[in-house]
Protein backbone atom coordinates (compact mmCIF):
# COMPACT_ATOMS: atom_id res chain seq x y z
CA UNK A 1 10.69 41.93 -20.26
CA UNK A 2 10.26 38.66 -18.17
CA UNK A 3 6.95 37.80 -19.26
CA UNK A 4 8.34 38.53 -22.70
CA UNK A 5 10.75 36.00 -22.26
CA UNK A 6 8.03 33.63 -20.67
CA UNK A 7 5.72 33.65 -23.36
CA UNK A 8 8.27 33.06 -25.82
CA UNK A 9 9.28 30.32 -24.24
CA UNK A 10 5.97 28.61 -23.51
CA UNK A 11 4.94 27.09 -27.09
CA UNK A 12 8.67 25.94 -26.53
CA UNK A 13 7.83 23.85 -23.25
CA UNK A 14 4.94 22.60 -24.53
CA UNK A 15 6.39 20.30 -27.00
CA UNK A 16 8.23 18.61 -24.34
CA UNK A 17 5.16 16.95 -22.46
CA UNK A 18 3.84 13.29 -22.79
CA UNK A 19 0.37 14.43 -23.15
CA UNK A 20 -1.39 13.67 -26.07
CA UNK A 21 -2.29 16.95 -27.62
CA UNK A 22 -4.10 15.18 -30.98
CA UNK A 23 -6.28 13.65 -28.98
CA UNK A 24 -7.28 16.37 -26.36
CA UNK A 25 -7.80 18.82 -29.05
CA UNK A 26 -9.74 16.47 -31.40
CA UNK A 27 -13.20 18.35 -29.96
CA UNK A 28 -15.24 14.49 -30.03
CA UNK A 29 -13.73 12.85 -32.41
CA UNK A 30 -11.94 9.40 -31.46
CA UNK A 31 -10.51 6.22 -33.14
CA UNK A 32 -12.17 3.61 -33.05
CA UNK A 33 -10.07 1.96 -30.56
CA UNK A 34 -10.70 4.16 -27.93
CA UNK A 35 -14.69 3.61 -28.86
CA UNK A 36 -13.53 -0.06 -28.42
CA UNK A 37 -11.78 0.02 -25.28
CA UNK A 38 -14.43 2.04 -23.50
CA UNK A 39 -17.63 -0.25 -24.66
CA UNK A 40 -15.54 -3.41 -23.11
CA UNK A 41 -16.60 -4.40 -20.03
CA UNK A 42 -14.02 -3.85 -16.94
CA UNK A 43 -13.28 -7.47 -15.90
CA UNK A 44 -13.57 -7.86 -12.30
CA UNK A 45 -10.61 -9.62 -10.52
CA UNK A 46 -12.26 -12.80 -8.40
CA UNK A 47 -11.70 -12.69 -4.82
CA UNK A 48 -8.83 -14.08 -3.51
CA UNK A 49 -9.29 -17.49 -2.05
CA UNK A 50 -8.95 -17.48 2.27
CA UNK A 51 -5.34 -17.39 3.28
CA UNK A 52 -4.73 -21.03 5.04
CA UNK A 53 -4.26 -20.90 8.64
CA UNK A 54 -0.37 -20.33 9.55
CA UNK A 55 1.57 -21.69 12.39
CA UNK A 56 0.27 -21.10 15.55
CA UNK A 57 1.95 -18.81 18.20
CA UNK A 58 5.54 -18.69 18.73
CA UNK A 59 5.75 -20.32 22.68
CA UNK A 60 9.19 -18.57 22.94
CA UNK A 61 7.97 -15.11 22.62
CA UNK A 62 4.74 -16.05 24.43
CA UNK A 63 6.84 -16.73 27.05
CA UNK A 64 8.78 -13.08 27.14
CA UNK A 65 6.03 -11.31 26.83
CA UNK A 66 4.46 -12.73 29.82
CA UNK A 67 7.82 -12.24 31.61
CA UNK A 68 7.77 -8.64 30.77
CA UNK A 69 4.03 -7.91 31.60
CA UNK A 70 4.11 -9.76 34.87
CA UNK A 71 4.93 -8.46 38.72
CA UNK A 72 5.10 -4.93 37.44
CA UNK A 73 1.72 -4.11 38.60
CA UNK A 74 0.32 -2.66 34.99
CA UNK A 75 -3.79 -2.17 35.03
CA UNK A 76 -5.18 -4.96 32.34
CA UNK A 77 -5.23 -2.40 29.20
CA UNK A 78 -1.54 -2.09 29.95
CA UNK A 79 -0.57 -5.20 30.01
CA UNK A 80 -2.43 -6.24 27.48
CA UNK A 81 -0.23 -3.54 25.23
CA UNK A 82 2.75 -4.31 27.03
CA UNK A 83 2.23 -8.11 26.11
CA UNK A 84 1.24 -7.47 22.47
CA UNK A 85 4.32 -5.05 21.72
CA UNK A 86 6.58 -7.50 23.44
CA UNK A 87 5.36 -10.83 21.40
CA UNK A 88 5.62 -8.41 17.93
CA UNK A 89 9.18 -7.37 18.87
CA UNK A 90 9.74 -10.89 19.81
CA UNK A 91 8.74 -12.15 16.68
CA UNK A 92 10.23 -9.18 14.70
CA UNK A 93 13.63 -10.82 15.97
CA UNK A 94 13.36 -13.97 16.29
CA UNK A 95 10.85 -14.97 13.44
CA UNK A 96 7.08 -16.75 13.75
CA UNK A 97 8.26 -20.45 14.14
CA UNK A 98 6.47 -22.29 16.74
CA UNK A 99 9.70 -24.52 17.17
CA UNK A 100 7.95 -27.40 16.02
């Protein structure tokens, strides 16, 4: 009895979808403005010109995350994580300007 109900229902459902059904089941034959559209050529976007150079480091958060990477006896890799997590957070608060 369910997939009674189901099938009855499906022709139902499928009147409700975006898809366009004239064109799917045309079996090859399009408008001409889809022949159009596909013999344009794609343009292609030109690359982006080089980002200018921003500010420079911010000293201020140079300066904590040397304070938190030094006298605690960290190998180099370690530090050096220690020192990049600490400038991002840093800078994540306090912003990129260099205070000039």
């Amino acid at each position: 009895m369910r997939i009674l109900a189901l099938v009855a229902v499906l022709p139902l459902l499928a009147g409700c979808t975006d898809g366009d059904w004239r064109r799917l089941t045309s079996f090859g034959s399009t408008d001409r403005q889809d022949v159009a559209a596909a013999a344009e050529p794609m343009a292609v976007p030109a690359p982006a010109p080089a980002a200018p150079a921003g500010p420079g480091p911010n000293p201020f958060c140079l300066g904590v995350a040397r304070g938190d990477t030094s006298g605690h006896g960290f190998d180099q890799a370690t530090e050096s994580r220690v020192a990049t997590r600490s400038y991002s957070q840093c800078v994540a608060l306090f912003g990129a300007e260099t205070g000039k």
